[in-house]
Protein backbone atom coordinates (compact mmCIF):
# COMPACT_ATOMS: atom_id res chain seq x y z
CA UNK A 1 7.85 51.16 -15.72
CA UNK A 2 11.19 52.47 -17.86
CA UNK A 3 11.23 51.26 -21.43
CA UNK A 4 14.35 50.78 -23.32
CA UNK A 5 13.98 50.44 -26.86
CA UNK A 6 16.39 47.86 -28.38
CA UNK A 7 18.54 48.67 -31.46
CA UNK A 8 19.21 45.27 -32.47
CA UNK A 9 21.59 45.38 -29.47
CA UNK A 10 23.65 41.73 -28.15
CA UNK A 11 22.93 40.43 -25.14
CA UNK A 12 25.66 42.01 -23.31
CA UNK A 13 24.67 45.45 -24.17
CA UNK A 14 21.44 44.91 -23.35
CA UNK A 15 22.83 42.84 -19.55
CA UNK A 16 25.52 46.42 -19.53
CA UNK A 17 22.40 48.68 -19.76
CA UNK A 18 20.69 46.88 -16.68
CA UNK A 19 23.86 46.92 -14.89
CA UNK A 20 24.00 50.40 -15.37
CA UNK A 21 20.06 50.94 -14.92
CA UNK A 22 20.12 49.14 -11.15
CA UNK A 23 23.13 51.37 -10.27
CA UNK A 24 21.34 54.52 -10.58
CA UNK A 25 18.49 53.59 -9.47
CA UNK A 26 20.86 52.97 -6.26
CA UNK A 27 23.08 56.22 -6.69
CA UNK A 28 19.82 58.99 -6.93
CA UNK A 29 17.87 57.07 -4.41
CA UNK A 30 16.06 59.86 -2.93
CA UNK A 31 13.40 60.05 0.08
CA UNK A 32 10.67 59.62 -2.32
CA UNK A 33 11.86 56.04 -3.40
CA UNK A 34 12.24 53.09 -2.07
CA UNK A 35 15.39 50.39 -2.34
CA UNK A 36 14.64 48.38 -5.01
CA UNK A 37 15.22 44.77 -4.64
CA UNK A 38 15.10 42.95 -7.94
CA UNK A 39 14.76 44.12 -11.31
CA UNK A 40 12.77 41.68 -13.22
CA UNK A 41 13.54 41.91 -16.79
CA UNK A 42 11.17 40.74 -19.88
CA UNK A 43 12.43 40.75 -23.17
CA UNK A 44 9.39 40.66 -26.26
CA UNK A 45 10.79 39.84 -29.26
CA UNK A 46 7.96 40.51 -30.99
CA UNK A 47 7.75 44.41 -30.12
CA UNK A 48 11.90 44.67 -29.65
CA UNK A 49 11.76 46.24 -26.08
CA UNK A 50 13.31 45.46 -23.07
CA UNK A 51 10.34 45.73 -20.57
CA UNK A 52 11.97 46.30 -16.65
CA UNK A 53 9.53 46.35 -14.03
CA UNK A 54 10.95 47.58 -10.51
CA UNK A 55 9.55 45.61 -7.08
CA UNK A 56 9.69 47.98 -4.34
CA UNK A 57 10.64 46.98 -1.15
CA UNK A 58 10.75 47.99 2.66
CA UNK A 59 13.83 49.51 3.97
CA UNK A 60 12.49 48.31 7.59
């Protein structure tokens, strides 16, 4: 799990930054890893971090 702590950042900061998370997740893929599918994003107000937990999926 990667946690990105917010700094009172919009909504299109926060939708750049998981743009440009996914992509190098994609670019450094290495042997070790596997394609990730979806990024499934939770936002808690509460704590102000933007929680991204990574499905890993079958390149079969």
């Amino acid at each position: 799990m990667f946690v990105h702590k917010l700094r009172k950042q919009t909504r299109e900061e926060n939708l750049s930054f998981l743009h440009n998370f996914k992509a190098m997740l994609i670019e450094h893929e290495q042997d070790m890893f596997t394609f990730y599918e979806s990024l499934e994003v939770q936002l808690q107000h509460s704590k102000q971090k933007l929680i991204i937990t990574t499905v890993p999926v079958s390149m079969s």
